[in-house]
PDB file of N, CA and C in Angstrom:
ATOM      1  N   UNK A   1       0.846  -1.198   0.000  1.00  0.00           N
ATOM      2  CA  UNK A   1       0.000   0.000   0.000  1.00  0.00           C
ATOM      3  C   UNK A   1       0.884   1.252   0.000  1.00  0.00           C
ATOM      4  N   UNK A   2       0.836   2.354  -0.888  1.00  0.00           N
ATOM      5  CA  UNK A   2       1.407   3.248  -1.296  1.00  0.00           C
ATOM      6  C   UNK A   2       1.455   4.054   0.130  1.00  0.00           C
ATOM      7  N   UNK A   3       2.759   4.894   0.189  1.00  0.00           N
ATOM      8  CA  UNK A   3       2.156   5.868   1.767  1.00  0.00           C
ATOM      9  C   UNK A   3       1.392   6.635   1.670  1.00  0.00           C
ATOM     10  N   UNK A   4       0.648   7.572   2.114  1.00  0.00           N
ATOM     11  CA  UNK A   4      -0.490   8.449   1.946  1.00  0.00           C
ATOM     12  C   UNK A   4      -0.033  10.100   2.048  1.00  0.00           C
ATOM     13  N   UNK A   5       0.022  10.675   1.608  1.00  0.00           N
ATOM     14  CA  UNK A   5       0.579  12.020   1.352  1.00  0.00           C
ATOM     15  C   UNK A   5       0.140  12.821   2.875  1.00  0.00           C
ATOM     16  N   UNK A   6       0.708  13.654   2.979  1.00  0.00           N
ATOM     17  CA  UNK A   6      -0.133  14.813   3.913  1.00  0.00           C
ATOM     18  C   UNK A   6      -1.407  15.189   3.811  1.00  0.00           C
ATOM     19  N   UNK A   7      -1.595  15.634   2.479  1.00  0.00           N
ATOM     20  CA  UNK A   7      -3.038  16.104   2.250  1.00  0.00           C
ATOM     21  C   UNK A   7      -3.919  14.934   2.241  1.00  0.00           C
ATOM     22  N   UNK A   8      -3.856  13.603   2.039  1.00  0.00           N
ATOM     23  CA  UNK A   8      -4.512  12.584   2.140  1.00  0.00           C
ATOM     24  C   UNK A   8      -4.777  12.296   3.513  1.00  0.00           C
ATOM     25  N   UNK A   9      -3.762  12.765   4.417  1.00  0.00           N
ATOM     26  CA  UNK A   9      -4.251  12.697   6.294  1.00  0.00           C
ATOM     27  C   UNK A   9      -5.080  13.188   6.585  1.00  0.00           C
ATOM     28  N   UNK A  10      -4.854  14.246   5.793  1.00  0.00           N
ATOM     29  CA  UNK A  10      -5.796  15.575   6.526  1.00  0.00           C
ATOM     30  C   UNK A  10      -7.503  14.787   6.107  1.00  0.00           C
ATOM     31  N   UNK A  11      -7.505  14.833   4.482  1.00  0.00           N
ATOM     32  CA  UNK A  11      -8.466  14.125   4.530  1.00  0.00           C
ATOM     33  C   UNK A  11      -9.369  13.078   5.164  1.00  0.00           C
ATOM     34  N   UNK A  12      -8.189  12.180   5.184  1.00  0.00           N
ATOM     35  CA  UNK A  12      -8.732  11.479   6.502  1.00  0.00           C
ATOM     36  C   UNK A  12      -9.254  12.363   7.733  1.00  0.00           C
ATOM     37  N   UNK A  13      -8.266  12.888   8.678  1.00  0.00           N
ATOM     38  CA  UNK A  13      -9.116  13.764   9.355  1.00  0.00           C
ATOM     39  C   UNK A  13     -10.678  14.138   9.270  1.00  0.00           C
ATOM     40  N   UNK A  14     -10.851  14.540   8.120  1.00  0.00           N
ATOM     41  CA  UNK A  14     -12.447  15.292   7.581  1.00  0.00           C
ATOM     42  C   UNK A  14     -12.811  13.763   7.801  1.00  0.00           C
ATOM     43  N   UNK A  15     -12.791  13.353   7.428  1.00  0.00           N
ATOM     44  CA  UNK A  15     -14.211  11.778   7.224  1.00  0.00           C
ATOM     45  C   UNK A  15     -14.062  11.511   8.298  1.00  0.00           C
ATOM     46  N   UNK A  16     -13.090  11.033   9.071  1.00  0.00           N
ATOM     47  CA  UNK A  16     -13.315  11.056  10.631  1.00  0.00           C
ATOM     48  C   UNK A  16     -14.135  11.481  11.872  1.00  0.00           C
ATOM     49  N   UNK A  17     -13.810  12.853  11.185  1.00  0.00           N
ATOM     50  CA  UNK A  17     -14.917  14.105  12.298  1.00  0.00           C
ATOM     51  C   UNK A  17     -16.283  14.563  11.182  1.00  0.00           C
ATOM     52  N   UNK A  18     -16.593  13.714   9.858  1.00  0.00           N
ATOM     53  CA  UNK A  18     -17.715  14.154   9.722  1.00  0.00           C
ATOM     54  C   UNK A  18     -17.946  15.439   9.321  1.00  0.00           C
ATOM     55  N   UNK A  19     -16.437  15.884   8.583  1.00  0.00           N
ATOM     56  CA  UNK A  19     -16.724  17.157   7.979  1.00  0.00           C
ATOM     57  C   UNK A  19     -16.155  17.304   7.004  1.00  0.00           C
ATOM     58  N   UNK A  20     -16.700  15.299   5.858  1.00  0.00           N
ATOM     59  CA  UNK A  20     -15.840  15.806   4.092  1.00  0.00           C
ATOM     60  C   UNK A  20     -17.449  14.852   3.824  1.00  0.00           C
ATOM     61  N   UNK A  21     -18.157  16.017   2.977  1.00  0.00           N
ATOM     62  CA  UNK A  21     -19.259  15.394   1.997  1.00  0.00           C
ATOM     63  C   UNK A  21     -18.593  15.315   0.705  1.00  0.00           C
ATOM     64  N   UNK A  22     -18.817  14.085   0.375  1.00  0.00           N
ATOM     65  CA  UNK A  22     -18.762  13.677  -0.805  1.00  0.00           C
ATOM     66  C   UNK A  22     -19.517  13.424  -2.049  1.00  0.00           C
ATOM     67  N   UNK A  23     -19.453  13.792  -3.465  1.00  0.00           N
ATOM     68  CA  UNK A  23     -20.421  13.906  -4.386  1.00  0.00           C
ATOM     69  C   UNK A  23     -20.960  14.945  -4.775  1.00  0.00           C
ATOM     70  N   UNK A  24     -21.050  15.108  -5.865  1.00  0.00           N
ATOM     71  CA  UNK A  24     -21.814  16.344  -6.441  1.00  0.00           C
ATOM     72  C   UNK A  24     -23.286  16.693  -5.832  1.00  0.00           C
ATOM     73  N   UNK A  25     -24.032  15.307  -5.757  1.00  0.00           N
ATOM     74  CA  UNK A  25     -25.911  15.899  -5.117  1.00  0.00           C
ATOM     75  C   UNK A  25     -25.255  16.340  -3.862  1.00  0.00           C
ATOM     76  N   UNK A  26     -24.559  15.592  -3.040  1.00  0.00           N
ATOM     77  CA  UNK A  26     -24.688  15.729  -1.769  1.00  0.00           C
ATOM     78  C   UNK A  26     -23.936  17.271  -1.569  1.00  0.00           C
ATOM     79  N   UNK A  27     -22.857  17.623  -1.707  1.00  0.00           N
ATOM     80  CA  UNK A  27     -22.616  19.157  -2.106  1.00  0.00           C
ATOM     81  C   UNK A  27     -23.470  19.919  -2.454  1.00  0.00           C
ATOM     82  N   UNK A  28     -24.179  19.984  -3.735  1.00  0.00           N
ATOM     83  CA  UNK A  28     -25.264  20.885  -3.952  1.00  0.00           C
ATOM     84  C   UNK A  28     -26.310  21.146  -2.718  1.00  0.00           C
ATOM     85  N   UNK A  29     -26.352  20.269  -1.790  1.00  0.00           N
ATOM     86  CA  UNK A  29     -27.562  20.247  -0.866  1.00  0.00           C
ATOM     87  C   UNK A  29     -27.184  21.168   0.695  1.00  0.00           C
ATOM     88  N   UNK A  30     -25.755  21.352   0.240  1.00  0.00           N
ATOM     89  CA  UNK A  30     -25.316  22.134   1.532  1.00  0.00           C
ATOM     90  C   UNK A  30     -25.846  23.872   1.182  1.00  0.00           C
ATOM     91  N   UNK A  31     -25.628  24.384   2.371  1.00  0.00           N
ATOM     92  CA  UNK A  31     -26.271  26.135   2.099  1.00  0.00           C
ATOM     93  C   UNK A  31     -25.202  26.718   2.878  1.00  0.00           C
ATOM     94  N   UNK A  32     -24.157  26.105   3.623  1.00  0.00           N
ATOM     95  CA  UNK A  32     -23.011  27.323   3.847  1.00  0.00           C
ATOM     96  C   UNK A  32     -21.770  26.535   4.868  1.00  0.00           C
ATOM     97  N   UNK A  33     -20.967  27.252   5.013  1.00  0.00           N
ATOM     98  CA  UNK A  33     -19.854  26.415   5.585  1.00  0.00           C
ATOM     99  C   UNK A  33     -18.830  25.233   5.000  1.00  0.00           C
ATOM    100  N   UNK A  34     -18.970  25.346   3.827  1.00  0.00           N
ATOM    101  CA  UNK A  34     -17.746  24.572   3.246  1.00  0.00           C
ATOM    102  C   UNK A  34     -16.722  25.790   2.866  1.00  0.00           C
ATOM    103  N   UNK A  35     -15.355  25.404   3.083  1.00  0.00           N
ATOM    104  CA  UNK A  35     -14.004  26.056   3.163  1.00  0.00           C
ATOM    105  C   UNK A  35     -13.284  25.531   1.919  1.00  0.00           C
ATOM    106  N   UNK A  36     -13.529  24.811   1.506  1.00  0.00           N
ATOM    107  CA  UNK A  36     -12.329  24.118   0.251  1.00  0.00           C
ATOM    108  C   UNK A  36     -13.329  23.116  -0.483  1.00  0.00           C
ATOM    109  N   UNK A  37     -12.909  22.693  -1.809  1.00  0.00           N
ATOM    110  CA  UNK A  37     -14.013  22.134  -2.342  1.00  0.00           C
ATOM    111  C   UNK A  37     -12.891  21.142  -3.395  1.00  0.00           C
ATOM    112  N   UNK A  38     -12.739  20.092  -3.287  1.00  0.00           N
ATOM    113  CA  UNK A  38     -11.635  18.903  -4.047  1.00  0.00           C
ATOM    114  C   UNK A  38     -12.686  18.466  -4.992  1.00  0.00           C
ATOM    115  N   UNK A  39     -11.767  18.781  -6.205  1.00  0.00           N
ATOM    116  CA  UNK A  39     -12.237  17.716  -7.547  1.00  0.00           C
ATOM    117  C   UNK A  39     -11.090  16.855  -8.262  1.00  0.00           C
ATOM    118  N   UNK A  40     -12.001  16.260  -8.747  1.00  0.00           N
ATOM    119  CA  UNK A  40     -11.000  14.841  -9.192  1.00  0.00           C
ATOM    120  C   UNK A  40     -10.687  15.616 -10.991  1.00  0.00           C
ATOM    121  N   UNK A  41      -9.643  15.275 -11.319  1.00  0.00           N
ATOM    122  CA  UNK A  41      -9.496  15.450 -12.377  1.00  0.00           C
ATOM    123  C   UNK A  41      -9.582  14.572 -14.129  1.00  0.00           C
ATOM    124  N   UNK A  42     -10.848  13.796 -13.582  1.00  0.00           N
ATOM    125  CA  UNK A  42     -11.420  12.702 -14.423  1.00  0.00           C
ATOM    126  C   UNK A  42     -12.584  12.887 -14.409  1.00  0.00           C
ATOM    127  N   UNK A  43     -13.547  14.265 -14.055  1.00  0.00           N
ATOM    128  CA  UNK A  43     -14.381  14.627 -14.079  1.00  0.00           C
ATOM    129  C   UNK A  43     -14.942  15.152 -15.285  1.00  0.00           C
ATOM    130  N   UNK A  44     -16.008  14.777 -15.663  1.00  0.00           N
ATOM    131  CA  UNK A  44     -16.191  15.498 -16.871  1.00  0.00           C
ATOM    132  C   UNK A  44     -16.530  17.129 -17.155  1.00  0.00           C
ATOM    133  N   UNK A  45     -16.638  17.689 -18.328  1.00  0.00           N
ATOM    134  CA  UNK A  45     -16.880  18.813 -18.455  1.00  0.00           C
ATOM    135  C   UNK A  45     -18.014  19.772 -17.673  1.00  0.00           C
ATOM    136  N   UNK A  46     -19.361  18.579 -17.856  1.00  0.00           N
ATOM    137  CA  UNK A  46     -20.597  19.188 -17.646  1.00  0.00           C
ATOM    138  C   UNK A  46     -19.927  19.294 -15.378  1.00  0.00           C
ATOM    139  N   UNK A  47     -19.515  18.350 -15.478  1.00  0.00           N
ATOM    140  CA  UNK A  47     -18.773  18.416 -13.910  1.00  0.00           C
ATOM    141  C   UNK A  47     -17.821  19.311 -13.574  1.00  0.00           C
ATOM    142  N   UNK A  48     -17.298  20.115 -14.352  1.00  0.00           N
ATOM    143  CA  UNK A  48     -16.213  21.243 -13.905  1.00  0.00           C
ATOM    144  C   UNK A  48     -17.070  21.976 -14.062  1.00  0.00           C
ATOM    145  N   UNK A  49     -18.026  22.488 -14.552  1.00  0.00           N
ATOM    146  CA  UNK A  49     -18.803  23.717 -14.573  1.00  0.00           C
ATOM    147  C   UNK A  49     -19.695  23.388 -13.766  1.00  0.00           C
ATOM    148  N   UNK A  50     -20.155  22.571 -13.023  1.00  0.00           N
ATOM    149  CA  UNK A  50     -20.993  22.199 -11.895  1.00  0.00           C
ATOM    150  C   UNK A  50     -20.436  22.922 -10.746  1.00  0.00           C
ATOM    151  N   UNK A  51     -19.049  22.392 -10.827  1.00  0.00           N
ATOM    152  CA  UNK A  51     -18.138  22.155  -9.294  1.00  0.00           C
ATOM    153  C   UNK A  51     -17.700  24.125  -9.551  1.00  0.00           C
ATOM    154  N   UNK A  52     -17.540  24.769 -11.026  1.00  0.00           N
ATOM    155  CA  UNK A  52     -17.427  26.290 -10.710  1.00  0.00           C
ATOM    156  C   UNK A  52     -18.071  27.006 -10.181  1.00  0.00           C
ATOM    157  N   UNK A  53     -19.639  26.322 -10.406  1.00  0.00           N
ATOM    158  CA  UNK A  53     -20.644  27.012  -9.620  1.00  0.00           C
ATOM    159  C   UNK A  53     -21.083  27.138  -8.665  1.00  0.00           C
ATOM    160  N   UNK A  54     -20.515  25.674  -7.631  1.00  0.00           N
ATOM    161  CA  UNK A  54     -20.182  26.053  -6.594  1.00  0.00           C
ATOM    162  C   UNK A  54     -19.174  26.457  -6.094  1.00  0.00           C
ATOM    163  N   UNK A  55     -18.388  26.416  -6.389  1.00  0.00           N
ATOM    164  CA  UNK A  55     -17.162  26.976  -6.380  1.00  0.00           C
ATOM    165  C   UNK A  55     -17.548  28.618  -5.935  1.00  0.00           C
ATOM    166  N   UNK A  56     -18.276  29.170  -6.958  1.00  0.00           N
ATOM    167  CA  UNK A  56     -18.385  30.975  -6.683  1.00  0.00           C
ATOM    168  C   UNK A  56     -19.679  30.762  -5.836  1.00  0.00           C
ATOM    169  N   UNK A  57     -20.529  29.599  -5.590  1.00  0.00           N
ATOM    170  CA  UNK A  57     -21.689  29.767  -4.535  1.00  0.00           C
ATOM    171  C   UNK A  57     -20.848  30.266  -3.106  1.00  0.00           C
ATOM    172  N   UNK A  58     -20.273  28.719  -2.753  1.00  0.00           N
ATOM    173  CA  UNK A  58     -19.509  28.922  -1.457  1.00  0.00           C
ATOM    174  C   UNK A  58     -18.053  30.380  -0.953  1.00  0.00           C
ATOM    175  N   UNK A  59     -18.006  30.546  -2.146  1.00  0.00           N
ATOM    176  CA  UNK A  59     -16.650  31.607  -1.872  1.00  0.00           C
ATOM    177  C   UNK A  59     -15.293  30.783  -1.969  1.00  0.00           C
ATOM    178  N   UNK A  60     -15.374  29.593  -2.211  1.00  0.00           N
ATOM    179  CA  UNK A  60     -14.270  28.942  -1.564  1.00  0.00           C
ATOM    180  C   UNK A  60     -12.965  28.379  -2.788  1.00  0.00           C
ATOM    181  N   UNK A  61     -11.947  28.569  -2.398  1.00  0.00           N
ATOM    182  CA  UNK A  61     -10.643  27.761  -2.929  1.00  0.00           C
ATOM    183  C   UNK A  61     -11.385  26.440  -3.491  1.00  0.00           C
ATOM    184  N   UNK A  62     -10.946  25.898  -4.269  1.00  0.00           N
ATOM    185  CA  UNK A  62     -11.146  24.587  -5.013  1.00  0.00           C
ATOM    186  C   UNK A  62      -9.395  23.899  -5.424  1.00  0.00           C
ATOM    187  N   UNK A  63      -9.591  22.898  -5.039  1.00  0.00           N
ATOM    188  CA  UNK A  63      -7.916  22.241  -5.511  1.00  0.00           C
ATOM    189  C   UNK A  63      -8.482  20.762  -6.306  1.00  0.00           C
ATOM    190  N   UNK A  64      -7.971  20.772  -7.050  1.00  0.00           N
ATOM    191  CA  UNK A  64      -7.727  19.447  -8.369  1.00  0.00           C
ATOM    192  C   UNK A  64      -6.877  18.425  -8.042  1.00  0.00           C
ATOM    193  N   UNK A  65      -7.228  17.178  -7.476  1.00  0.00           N
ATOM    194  CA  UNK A  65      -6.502  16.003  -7.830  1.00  0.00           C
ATOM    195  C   UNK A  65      -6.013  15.588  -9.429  1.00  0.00           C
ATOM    196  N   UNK A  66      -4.711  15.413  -9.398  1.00  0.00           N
ATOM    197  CA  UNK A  66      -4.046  14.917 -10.738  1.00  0.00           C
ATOM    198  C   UNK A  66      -3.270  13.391 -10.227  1.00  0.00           C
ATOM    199  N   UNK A  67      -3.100  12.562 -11.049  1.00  0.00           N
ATOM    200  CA  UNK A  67      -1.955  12.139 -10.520  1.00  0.00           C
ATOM    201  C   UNK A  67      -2.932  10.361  -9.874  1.00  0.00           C
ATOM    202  N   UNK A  68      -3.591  11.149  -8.832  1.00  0.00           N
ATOM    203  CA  UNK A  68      -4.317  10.226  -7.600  1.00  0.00           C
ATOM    204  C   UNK A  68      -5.980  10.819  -7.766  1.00  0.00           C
ATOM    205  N   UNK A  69      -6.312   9.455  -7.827  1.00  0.00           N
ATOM    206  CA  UNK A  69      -7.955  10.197  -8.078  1.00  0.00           C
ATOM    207  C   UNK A  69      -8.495  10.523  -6.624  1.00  0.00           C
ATOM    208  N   UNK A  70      -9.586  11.517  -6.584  1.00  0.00           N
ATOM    209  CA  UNK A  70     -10.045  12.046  -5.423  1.00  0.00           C
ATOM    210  C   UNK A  70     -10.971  10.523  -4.815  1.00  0.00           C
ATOM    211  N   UNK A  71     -11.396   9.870  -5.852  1.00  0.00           N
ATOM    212  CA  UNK A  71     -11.696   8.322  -4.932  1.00  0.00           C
ATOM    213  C   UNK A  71     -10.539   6.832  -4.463  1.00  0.00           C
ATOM    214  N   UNK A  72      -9.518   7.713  -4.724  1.00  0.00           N
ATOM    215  CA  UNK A  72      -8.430   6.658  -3.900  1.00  0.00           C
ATOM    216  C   UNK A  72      -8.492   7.489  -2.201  1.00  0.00           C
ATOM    217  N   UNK A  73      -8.286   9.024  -2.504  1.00  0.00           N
ATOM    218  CA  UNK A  73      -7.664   9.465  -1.692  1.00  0.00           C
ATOM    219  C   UNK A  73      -9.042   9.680   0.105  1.00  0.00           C
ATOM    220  N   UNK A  74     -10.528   9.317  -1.023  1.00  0.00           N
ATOM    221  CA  UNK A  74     -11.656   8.916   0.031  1.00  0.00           C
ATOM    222  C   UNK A  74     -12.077   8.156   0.644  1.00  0.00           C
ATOM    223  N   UNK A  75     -11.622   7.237  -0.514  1.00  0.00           N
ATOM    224  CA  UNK A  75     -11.864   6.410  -0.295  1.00  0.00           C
ATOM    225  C   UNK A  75     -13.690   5.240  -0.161  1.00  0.00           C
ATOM    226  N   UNK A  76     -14.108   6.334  -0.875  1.00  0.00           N
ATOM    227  CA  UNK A  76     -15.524   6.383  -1.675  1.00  0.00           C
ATOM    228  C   UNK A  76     -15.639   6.258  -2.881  1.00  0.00           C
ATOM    229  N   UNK A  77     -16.125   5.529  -3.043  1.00  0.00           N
ATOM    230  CA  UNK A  77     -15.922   4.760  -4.531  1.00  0.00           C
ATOM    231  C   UNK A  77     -16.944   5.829  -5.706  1.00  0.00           C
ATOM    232  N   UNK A  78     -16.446   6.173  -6.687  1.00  0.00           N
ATOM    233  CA  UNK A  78     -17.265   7.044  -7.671  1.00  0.00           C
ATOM    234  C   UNK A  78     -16.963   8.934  -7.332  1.00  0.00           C
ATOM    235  N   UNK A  79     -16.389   9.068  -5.880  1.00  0.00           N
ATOM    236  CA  UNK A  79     -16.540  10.328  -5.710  1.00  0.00           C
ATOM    237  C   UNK A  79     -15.196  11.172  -6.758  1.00  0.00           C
ATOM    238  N   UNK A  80     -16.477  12.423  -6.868  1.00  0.00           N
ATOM    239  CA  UNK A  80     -15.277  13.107  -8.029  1.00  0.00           C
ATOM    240  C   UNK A  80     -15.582  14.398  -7.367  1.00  0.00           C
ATOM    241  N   UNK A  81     -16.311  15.161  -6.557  1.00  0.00           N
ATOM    242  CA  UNK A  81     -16.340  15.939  -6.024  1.00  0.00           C
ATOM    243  C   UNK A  81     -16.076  15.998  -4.326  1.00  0.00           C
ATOM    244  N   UNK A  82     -15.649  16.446  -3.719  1.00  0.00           N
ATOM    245  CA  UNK A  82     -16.014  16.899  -1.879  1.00  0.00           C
ATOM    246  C   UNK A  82     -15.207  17.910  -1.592  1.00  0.00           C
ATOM    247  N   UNK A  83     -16.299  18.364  -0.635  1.00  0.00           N
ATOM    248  CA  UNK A  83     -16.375  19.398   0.237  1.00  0.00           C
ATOM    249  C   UNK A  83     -16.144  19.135   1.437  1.00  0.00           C
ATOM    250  N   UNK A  84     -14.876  20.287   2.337  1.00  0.00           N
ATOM    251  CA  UNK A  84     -14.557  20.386   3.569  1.00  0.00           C
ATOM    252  C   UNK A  84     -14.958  21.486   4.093  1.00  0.00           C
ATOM    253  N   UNK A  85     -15.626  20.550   5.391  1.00  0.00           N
ATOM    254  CA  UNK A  85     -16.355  21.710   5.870  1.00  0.00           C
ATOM    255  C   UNK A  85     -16.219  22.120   7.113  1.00  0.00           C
ATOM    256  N   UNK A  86     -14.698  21.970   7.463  1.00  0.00           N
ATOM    257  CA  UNK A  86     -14.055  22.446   8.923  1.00  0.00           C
ATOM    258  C   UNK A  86     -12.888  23.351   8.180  1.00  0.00           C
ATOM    259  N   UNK A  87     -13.069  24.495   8.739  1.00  0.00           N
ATOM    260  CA  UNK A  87     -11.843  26.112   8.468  1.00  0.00           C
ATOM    261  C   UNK A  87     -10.178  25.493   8.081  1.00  0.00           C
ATOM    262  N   UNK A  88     -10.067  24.761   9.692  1.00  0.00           N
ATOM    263  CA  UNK A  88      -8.726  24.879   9.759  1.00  0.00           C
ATOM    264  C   UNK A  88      -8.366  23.970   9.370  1.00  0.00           C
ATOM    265  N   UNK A  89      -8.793  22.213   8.924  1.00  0.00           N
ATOM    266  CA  UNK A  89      -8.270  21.511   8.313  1.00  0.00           C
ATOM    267  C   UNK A  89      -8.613  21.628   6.461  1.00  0.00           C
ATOM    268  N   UNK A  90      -9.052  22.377   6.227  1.00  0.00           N
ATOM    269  CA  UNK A  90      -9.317  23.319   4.438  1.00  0.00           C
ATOM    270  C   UNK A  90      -8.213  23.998   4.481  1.00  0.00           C
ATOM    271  N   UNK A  91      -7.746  24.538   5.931  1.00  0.00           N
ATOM    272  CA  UNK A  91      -6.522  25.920   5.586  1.00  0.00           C
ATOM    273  C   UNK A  91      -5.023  24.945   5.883  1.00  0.00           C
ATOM    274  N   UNK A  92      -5.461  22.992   6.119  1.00  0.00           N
ATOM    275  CA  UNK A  92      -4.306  22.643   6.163  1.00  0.00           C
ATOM    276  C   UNK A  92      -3.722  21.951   4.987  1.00  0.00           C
ATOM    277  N   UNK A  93      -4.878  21.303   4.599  1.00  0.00           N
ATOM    278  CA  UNK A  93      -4.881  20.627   2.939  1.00  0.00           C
ATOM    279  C   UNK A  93      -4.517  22.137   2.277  1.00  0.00           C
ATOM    280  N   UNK A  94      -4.940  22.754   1.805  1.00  0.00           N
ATOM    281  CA  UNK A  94      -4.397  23.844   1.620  1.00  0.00           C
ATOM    282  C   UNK A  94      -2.991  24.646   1.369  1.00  0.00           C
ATOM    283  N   UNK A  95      -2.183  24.336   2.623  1.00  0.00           N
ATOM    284  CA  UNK A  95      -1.150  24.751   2.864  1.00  0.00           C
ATOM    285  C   UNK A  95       0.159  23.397   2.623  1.00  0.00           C
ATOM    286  N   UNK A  96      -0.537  22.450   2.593  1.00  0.00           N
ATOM    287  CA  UNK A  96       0.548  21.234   2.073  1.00  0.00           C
ATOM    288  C   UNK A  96       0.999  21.099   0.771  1.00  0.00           C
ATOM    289  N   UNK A  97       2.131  21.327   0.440  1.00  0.00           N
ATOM    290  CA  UNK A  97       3.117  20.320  -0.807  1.00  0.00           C
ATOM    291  C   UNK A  97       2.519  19.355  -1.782  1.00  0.00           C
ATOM    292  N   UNK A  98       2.117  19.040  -2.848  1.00  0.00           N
ATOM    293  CA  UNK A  98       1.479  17.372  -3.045  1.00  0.00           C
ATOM    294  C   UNK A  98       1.695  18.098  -4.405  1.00  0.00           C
ATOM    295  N   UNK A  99       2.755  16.823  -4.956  1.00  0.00           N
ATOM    296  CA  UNK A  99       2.330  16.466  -6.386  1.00  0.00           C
ATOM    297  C   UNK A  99       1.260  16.404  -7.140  1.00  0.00           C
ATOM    298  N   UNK A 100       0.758  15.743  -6.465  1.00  0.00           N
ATOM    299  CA  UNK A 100      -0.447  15.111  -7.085  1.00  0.00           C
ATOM    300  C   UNK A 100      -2.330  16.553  -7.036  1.00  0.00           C
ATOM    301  N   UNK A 101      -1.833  17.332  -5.869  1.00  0.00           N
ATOM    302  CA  UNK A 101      -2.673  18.550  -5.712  1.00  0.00           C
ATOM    303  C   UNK A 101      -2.318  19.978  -6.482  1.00  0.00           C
ATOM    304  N   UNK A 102      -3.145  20.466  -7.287  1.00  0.00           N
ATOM    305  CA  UNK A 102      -2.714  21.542  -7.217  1.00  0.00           C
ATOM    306  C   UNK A 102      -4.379  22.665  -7.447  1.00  0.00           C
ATOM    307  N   UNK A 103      -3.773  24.175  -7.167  1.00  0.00           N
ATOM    308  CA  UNK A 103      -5.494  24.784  -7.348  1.00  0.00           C
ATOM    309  C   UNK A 103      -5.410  24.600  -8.485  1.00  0.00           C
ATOM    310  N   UNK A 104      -7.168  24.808  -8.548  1.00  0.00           N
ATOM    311  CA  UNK A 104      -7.773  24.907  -9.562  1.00  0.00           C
ATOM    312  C   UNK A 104      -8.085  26.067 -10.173  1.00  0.00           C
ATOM    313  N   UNK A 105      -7.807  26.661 -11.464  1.00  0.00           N
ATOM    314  CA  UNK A 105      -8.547  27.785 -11.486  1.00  0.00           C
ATOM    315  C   UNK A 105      -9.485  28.259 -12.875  1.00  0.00           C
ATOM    316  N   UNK A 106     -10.089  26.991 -13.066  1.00  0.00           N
ATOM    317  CA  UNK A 106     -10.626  26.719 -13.967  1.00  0.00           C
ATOM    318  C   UNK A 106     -10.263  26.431 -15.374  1.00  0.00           C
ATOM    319  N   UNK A 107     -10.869  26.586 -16.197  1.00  0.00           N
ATOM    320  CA  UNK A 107     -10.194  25.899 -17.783  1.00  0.00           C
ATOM    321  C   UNK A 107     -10.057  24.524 -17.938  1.00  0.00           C
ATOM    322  N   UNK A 108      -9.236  24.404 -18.884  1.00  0.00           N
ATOM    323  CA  UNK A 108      -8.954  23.255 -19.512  1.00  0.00           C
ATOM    324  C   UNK A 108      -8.143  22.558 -18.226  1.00  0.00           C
ATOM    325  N   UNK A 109      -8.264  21.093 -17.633  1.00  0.00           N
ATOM    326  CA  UNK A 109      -7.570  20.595 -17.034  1.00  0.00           C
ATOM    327  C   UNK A 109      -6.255  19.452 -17.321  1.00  0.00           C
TER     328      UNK A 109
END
């Protein structure tokens, strides 16, 4: 089993404490408090313009898995979208190193 990056801890963290929704419906259904918003980069088109729109709903940073799909790193099978919805572990994924992470800032991926 491969080691797990930093930002993959943190993640962990979130599913732990119950503060990484996963999936596009289940995202859309939130109304405030997500801090960072992870997409997989095997997402399709009609799915990057989904995930922009929330993207400018919430206010929030968005970062792109490359490399490692966002359902290795959930370990939820199918997920191409989630949302973190605790401050300081968004401002820690965030602040980590990772190949495999980088922002998003729309366009062509």
């Amino acid at each position: 089993m491969p080691k797990k990056s930093k930002a993959e801890s943190y993640i962990g963290f979130c599913i732990k404490a119950g503060k990484l929704t996963c999936g596009f419906n289940a995202v859309e259904l939130l109304k405030k408090d997500v801090f960072l918003l992870l997409l997989c980069d095997t997402v399709s088109d009609n799915g990057k313009k989904s995930a922009e729109k929330l993207q400018r709903r919430f206010g929030c940073e968005m970062l792109l898995f490359c490399g490692k799909t966002l359902e290795e790193a959930t370990g939820k099978t199918g997920c191409k979208l989630a949302a973190v919805r605790e401050k300081n572990l968004a401002k820690a994924i965030l602040s980590v190193e990772d190949e495999n992470i980088r922002k998003y800032s729309g366009g062509n991926i």
